[in-house]
C-alpha atoms as a PDB file:
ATOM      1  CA  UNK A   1       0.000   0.000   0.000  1.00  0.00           C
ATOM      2  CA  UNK A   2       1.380   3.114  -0.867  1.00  0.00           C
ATOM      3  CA  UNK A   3       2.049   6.112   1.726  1.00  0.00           C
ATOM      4  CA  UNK A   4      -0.392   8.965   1.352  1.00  0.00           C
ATOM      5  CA  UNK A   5       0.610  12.028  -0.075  1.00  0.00           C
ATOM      6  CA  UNK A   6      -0.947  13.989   2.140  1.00  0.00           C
ATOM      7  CA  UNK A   7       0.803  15.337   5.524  1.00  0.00           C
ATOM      8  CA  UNK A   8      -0.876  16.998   8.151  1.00  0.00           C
ATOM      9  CA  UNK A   9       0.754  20.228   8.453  1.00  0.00           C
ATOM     10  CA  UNK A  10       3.605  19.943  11.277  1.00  0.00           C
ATOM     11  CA  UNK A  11       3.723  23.127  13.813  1.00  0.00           C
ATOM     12  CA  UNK A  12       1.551  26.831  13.512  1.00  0.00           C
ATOM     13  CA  UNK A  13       1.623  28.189  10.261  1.00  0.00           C
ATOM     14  CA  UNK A  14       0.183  31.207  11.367  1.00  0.00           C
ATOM     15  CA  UNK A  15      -0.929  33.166  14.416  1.00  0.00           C
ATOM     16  CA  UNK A  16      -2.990  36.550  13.505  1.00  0.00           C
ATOM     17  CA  UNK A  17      -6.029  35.244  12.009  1.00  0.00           C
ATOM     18  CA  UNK A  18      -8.287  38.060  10.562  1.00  0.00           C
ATOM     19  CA  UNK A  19     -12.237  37.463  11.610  1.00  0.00           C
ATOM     20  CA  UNK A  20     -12.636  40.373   8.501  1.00  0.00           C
ATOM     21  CA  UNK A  21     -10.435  39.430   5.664  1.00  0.00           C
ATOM     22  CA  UNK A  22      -7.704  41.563   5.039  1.00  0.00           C
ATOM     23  CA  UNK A  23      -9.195  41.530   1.156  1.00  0.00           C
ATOM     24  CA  UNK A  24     -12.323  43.540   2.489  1.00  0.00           C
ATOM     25  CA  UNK A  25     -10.343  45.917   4.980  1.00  0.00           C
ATOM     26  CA  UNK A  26      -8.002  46.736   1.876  1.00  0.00           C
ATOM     27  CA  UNK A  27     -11.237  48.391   0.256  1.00  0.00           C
ATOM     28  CA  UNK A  28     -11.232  51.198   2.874  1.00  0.00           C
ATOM     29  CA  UNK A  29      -7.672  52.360   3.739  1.00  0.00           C
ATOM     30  CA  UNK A  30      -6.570  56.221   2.918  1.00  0.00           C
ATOM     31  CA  UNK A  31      -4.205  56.977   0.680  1.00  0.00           C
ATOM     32  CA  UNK A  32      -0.916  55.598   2.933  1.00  0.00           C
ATOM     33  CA  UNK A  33      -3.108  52.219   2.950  1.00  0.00           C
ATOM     34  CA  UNK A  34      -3.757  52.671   6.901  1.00  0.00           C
ATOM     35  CA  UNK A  35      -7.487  52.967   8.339  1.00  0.00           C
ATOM     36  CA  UNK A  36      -8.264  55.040  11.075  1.00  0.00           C
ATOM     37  CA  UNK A  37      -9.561  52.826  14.240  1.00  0.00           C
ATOM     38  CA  UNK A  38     -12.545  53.503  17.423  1.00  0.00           C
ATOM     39  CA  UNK A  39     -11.737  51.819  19.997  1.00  0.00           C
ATOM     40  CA  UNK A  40     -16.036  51.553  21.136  1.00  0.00           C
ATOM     41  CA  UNK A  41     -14.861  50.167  24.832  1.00  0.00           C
ATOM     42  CA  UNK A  42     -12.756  53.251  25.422  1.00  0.00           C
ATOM     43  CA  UNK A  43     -14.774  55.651  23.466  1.00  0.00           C
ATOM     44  CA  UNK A  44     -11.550  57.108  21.755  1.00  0.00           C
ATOM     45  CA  UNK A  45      -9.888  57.153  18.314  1.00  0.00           C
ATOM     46  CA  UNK A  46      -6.168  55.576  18.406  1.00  0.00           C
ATOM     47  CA  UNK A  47      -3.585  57.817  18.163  1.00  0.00           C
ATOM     48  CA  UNK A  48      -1.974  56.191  14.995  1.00  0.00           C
ATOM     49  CA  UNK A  49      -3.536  54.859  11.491  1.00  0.00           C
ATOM     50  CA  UNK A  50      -3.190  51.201  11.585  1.00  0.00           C
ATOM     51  CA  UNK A  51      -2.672  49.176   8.430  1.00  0.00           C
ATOM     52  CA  UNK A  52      -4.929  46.285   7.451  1.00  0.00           C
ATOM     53  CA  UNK A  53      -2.875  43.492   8.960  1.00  0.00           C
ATOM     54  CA  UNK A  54      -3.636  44.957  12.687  1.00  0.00           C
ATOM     55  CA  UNK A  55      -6.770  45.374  13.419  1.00  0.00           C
ATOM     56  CA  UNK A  56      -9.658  42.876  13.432  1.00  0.00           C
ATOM     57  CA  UNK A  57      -7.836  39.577  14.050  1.00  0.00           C
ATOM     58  CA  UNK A  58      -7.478  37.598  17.346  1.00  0.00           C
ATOM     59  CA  UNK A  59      -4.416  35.644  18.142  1.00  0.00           C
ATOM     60  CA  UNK A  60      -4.868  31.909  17.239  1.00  0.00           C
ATOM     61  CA  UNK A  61      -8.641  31.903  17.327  1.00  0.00           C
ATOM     62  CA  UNK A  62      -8.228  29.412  14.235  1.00  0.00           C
ATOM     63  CA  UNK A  63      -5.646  27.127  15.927  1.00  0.00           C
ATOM     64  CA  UNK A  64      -6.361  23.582  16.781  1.00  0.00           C
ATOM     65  CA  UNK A  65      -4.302  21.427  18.976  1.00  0.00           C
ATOM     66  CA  UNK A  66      -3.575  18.131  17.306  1.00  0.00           C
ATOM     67  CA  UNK A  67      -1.294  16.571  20.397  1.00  0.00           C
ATOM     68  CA  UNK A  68       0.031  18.015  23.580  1.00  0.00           C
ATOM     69  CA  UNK A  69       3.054  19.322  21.662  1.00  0.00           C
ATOM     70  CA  UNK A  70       1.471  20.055  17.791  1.00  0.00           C
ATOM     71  CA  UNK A  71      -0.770  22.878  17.265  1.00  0.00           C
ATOM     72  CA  UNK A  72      -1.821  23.562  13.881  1.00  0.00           C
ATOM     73  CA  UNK A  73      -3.667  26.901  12.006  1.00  0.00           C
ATOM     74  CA  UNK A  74      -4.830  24.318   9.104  1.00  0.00           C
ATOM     75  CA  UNK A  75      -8.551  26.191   9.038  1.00  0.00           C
ATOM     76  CA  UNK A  76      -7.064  29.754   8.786  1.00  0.00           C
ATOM     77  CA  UNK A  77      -4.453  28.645   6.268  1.00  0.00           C
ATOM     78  CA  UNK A  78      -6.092  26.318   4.282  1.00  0.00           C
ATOM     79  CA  UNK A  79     -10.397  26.764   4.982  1.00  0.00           C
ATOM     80  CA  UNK A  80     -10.443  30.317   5.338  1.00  0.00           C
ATOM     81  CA  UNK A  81      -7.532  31.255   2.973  1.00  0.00           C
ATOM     82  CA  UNK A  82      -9.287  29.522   0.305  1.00  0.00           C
ATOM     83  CA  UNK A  83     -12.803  30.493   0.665  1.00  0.00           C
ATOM     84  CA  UNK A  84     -11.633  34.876   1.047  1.00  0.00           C
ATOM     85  CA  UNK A  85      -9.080  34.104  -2.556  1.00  0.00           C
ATOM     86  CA  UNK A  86     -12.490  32.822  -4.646  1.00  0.00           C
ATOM     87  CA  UNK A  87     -14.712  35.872  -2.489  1.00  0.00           C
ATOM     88  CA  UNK A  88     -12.696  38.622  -3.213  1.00  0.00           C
ATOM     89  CA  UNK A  89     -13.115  37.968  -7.188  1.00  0.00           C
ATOM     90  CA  UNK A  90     -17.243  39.161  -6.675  1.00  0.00           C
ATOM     91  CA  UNK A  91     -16.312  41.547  -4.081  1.00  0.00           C
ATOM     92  CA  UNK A  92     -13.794  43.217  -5.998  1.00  0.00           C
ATOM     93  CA  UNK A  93     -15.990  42.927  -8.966  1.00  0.00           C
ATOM     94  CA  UNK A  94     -18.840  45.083  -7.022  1.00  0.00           C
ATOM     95  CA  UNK A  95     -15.914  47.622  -5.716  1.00  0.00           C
ATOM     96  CA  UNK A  96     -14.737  48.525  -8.486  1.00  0.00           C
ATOM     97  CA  UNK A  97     -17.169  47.343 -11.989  1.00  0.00           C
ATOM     98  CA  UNK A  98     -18.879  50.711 -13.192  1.00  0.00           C
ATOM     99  CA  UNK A  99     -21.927  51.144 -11.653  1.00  0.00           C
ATOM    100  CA  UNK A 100     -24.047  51.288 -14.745  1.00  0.00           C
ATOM    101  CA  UNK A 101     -21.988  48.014 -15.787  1.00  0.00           C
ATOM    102  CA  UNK A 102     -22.914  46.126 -12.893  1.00  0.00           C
ATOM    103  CA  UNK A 103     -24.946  42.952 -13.151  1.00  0.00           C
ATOM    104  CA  UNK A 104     -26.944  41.180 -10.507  1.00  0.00           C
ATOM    105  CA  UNK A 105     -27.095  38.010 -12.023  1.00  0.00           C
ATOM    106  CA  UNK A 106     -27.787  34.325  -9.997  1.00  0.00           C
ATOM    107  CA  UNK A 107     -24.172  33.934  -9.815  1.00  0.00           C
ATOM    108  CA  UNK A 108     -22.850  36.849  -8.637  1.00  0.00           C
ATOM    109  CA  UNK A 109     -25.517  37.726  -5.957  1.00  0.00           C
ATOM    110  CA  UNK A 110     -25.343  33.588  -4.917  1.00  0.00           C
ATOM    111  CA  UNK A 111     -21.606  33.866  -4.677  1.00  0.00           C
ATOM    112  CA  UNK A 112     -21.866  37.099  -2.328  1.00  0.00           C
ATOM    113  CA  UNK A 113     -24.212  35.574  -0.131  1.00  0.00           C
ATOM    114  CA  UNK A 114     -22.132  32.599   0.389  1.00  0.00           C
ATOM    115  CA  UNK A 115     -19.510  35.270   1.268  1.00  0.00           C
ATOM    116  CA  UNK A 116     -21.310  36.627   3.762  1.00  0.00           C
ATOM    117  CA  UNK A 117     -23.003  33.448   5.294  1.00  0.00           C
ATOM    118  CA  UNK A 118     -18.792  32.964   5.751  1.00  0.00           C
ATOM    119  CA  UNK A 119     -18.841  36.360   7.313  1.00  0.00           C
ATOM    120  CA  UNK A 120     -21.342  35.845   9.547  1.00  0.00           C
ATOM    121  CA  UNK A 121     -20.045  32.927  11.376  1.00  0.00           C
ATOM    122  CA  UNK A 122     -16.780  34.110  11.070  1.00  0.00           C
ATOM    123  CA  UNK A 123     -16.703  37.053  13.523  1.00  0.00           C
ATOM    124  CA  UNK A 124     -16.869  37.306  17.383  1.00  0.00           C
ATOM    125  CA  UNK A 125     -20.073  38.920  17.201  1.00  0.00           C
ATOM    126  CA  UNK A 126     -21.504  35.137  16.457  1.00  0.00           C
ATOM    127  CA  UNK A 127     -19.472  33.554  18.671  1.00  0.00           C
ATOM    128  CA  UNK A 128     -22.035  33.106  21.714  1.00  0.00           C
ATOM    129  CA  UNK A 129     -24.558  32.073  18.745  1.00  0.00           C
ATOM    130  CA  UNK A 130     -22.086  29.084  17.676  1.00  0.00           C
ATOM    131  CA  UNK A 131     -21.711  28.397  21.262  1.00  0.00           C
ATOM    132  CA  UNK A 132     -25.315  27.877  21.879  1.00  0.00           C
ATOM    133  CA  UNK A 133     -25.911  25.284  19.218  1.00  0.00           C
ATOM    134  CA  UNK A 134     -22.950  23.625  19.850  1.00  0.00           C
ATOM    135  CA  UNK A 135     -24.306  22.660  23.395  1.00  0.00           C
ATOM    136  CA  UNK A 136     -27.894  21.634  22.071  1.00  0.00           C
ATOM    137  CA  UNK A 137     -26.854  19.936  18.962  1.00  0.00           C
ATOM    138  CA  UNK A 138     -27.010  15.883  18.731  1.00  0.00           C
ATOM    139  CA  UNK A 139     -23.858  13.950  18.445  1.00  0.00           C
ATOM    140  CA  UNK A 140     -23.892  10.683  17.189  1.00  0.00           C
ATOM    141  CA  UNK A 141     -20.410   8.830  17.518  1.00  0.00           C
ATOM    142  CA  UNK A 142     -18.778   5.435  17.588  1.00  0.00           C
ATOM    143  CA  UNK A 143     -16.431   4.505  19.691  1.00  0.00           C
ATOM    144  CA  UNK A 144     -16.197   8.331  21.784  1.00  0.00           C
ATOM    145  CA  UNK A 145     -18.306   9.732  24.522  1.00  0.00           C
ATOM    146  CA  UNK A 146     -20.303  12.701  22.461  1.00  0.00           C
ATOM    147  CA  UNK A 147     -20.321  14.591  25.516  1.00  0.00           C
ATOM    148  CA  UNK A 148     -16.431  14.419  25.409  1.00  0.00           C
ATOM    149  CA  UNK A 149     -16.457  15.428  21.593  1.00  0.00           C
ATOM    150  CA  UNK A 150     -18.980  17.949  22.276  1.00  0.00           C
ATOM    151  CA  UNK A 151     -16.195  19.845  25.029  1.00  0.00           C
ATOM    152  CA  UNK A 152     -13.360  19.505  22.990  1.00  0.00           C
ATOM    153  CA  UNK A 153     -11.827  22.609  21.715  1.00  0.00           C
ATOM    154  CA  UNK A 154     -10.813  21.553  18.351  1.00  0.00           C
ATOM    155  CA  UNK A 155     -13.699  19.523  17.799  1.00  0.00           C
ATOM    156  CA  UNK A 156     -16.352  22.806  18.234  1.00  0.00           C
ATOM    157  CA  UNK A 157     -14.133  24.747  16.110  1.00  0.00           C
ATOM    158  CA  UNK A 158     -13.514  22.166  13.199  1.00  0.00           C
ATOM    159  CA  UNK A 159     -17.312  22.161  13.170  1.00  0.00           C
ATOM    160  CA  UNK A 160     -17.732  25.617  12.916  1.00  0.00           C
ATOM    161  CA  UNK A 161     -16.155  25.800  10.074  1.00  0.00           C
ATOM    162  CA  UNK A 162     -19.194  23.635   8.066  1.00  0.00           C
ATOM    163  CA  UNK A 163     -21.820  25.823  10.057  1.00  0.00           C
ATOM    164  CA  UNK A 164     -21.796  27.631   6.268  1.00  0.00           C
ATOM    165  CA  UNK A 165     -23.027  24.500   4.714  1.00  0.00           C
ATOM    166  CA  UNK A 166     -25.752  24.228   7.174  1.00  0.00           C
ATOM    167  CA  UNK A 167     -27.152  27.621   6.643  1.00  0.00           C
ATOM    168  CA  UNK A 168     -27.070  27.228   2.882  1.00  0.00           C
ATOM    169  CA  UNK A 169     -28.951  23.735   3.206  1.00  0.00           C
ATOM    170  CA  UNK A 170     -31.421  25.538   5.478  1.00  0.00           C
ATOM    171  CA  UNK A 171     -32.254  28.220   2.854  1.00  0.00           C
ATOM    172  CA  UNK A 172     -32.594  25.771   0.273  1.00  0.00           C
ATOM    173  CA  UNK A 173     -35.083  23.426   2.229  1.00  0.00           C
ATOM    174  CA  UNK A 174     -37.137  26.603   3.272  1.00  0.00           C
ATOM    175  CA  UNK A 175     -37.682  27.128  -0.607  1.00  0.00           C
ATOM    176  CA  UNK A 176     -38.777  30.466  -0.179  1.00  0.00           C
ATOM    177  CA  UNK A 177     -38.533  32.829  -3.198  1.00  0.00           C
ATOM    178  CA  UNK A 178     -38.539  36.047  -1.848  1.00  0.00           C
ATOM    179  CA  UNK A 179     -38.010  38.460  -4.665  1.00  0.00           C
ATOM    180  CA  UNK A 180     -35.219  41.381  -3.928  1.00  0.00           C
ATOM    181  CA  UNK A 181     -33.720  44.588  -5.166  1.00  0.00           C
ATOM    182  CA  UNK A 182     -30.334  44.341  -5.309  1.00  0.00           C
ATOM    183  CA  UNK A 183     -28.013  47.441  -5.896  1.00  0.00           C
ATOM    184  CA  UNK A 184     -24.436  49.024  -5.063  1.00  0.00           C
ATOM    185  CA  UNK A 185     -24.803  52.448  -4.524  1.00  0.00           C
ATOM    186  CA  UNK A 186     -21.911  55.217  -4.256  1.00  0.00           C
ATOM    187  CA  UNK A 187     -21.654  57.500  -1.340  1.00  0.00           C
ATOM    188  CA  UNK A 188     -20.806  60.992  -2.618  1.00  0.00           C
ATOM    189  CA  UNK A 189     -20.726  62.025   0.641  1.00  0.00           C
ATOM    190  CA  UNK A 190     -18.716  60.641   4.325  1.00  0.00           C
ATOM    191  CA  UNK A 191     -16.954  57.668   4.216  1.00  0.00           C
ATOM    192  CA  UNK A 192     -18.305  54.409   5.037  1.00  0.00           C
ATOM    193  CA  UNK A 193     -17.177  52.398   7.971  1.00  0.00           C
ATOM    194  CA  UNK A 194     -16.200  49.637   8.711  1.00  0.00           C
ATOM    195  CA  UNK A 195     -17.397  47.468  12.285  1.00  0.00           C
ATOM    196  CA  UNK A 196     -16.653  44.001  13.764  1.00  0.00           C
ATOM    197  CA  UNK A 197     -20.193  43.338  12.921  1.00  0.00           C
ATOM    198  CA  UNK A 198     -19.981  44.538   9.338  1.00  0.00           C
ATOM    199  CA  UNK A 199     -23.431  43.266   8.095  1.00  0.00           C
ATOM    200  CA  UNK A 200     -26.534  45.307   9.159  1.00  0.00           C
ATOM    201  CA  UNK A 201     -29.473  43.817   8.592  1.00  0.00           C
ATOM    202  CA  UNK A 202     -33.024  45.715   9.093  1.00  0.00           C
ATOM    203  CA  UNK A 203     -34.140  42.504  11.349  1.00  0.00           C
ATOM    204  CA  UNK A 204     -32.063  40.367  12.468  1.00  0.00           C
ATOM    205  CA  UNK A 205     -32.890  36.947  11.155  1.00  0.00           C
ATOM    206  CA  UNK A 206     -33.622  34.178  14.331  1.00  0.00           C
ATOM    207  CA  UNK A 207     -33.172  31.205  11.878  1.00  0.00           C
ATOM    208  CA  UNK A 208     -30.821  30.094   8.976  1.00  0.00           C
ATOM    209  CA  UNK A 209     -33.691  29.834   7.020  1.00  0.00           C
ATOM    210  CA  UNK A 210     -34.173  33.764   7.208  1.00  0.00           C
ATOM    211  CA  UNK A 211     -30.686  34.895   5.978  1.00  0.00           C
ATOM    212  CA  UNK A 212     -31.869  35.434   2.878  1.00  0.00           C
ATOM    213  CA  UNK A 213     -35.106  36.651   2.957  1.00  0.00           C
ATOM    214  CA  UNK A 214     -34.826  39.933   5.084  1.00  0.00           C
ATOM    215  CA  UNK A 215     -33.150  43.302   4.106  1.00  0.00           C
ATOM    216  CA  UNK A 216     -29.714  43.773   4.817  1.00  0.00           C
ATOM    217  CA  UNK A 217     -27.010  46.331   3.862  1.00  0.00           C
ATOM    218  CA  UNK A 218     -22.798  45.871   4.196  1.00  0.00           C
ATOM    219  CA  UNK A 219     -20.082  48.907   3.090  1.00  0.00           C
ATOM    220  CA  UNK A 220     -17.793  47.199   0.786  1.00  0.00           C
ATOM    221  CA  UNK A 221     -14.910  49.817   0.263  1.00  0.00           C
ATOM    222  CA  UNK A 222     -15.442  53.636   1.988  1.00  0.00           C
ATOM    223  CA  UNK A 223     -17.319  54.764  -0.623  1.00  0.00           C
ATOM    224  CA  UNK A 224     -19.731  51.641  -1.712  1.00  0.00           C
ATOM    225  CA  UNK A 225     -22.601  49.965  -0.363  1.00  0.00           C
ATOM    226  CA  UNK A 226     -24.134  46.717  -1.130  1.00  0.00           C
ATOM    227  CA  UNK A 227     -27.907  46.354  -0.546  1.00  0.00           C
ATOM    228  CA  UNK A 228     -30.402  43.912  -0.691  1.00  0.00           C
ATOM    229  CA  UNK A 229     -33.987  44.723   0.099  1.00  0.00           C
ATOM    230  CA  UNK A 230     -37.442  44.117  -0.886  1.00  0.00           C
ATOM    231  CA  UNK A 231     -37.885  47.485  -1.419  1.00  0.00           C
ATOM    232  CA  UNK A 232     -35.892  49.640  -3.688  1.00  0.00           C
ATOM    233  CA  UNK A 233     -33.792  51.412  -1.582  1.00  0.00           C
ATOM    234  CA  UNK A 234     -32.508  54.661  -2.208  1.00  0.00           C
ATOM    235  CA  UNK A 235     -29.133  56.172  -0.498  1.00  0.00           C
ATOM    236  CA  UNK A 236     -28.745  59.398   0.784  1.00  0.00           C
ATOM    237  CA  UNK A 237     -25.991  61.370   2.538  1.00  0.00           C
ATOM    238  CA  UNK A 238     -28.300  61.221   5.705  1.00  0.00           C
ATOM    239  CA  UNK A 239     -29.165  57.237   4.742  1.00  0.00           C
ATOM    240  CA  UNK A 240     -24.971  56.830   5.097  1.00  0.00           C
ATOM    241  CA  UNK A 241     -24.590  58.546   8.407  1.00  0.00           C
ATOM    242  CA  UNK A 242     -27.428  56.496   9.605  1.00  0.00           C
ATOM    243  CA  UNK A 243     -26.123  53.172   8.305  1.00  0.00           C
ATOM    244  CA  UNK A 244     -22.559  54.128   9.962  1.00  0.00           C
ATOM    245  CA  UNK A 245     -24.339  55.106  13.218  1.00  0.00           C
ATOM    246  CA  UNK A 246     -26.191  51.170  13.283  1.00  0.00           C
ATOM    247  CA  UNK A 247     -22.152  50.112  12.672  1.00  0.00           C
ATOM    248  CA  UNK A 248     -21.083  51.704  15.350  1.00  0.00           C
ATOM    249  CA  UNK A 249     -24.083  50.763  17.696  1.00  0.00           C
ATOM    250  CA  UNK A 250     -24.161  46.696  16.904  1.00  0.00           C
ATOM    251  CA  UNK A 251     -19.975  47.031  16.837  1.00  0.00           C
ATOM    252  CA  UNK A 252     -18.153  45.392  20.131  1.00  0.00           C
ATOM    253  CA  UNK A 253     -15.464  47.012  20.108  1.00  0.00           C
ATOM    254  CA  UNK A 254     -13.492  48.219  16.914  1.00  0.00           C
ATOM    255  CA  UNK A 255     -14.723  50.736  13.842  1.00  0.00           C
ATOM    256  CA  UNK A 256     -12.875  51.436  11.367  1.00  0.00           C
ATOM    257  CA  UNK A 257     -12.254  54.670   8.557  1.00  0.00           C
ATOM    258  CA  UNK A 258     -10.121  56.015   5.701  1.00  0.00           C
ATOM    259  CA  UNK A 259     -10.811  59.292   7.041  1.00  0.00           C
ATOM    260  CA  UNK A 260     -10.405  60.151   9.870  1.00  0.00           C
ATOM    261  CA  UNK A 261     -12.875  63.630   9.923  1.00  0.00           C
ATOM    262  CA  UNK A 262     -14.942  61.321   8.755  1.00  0.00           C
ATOM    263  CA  UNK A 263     -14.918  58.686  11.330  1.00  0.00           C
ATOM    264  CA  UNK A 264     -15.599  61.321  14.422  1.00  0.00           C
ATOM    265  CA  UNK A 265     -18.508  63.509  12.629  1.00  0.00           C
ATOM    266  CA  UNK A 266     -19.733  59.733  12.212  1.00  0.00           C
ATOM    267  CA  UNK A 267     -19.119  58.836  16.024  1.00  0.00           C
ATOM    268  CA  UNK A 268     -20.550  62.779  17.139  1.00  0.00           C
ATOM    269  CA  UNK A 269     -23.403  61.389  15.053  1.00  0.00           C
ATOM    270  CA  UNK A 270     -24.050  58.333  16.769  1.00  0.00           C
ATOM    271  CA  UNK A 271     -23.436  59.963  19.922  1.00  0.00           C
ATOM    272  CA  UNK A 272     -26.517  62.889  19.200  1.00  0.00           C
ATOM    273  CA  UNK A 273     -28.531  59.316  18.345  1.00  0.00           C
ATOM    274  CA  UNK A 274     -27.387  57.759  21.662  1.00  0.00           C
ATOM    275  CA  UNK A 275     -28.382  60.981  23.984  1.00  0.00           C
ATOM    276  CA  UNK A 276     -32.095  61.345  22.375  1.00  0.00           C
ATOM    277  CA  UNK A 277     -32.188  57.153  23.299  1.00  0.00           C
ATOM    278  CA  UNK A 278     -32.383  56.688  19.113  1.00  0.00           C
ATOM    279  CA  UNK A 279     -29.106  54.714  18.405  1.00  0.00           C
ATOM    280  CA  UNK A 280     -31.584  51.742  19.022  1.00  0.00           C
ATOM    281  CA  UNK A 281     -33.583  52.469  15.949  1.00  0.00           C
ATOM    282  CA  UNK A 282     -30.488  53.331  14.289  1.00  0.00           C
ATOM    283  CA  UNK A 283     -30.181  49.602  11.821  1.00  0.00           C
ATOM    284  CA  UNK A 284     -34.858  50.716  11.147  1.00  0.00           C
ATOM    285  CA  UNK A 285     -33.585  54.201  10.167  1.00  0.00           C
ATOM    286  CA  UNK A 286     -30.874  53.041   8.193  1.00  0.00           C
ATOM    287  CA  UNK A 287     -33.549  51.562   5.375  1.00  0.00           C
ATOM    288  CA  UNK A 288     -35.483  54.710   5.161  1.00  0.00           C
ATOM    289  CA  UNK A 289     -34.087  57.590   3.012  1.00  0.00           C
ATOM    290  CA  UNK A 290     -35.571  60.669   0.979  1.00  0.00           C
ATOM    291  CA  UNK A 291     -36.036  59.907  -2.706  1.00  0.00           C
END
């Protein structure tokens, strides 16, 4: 019998494992390729411009332990690497395709959506949500105690990393055929920011099923936006500052900006929301705008 070609990757490959791909965050750094950064928790922006690489990562939250002495980052370097190199071809195709070129065809908007189902389970934000069906999901196993499986580190994050497929299978089975408008619209006006919860959606959906049937909106560079709605939607400089404001409101901790005027009228913004008790209604207001 002949050995197998394939070697389980010996050691950590990598460490600094982006929760928002680096491909997305390059869509919204200034002209020195840096982004401006609010730190929500201390209510302050950071002294210095950080580049991509820095911000929105956490040390080894993609690292499994295969022994006591091997650790390996096999689903940031391999799962995740893969699945943001075929993304960014429709992302970058929606960032930077002439507007009046653009086409909303099956395949594009499918292959966005599968982005952002990715996204969504991706990012901290979810991570309480993955916990929760992790300890009421059925294990069936031969051979292990599923309660032992169900404890074990490496085991809830390998199967994390298939929660995609169950959310697309979900969708599918639900069958619904909820007819959309789909549109990327330009922002003529502040730049857009970006949040650790990136995707606003005008309610959030309580099943997988939902993903796809209720209006959402996500900045993809500083100066586009990607909507989905049943409902034309129509932007507005006042439509951006209230999207930004929901960013900042859902956000734990970090928001980011190529400008960085831009960023604190957007915070003083959110803040003049947050002392009439309206940063609440902020992601409702966000799908309203003047035509």
């Amino acid at each position: 019998m002949e050995e197998s070609e394939f070697k389980f990757p010996e050691g950590k490959k990598s460490s600094r494992h982006h929760y928002i791909p680096q491909f997305l965050l390059n869509a919204f750094v200034n002209s020195d390729d840096n982004l401006y950064v609010f730190d929500k928790q201390k209510d302050k922006i950071l002294d210095n411009p950080r580049p991509p690489k820095s911000i929105f990562f956490e040390r080894d939250r993609n690292t499994v332990e295969i022994t006591e002495t091997m650790e390996s980052s096999i689903i940031e370097d391999l799962f995740y690497s893969k699945i943001d190199s075929e993304s960014s071809k429709v992302v970058k195709y929606f960032q930077q395709e002439n507007l009046e070129k653009v086409s909303f065809n099956i395949e594009n908007t499918a292959q966005f959506e599968f982005f952002l189902i990715n996204l969504f389970w991706r990012i901290p934000k979810t991570d309480f949500a993955v916990e929760d069906l992790m300890d009421r999901s059925e294990i069936k196993s031969k051979g292990i105690d599923p309660e032992i499986l169900r404890n074990d580190p490496t085991y809830r994050k390998l199967k994390r990393t298939g929660l995609f497929k169950h959310h697309i299978d979900e969708m599918v089975k639900n069958g619904k055929n909820v007819r959309k408008s789909v549109n990327v619209h330009q922002s003529n006006g502040a730049s857009y920011v970006i949040g650790d919860y990136p995707l606003l959606f005008r309610k959030t959906p309580r099943l997988f099923s939902e993903f796809g049937e209720v209006d959402f909106q996500i900045a993809i560079s500083s100066k586009r936006l990607y909507s989905s709605t049943i409902e034309s939607l129509k932007t507005t400089v006042e439509n951006s500052y209230m999207y930004n404001a929901a960013i900042i409101e859902q956000s734990t901790r970090y928001i980011a900006c190529a400008d960085k005027s831009d960023l604190q009228k957007n915070i003083e913004f959110y803040n003049e929301l947050k002392s009439r008790g309206l940063n609440y209604s902020a992601s409702e207001m966000a799908f309203h705008s003047k035509t």
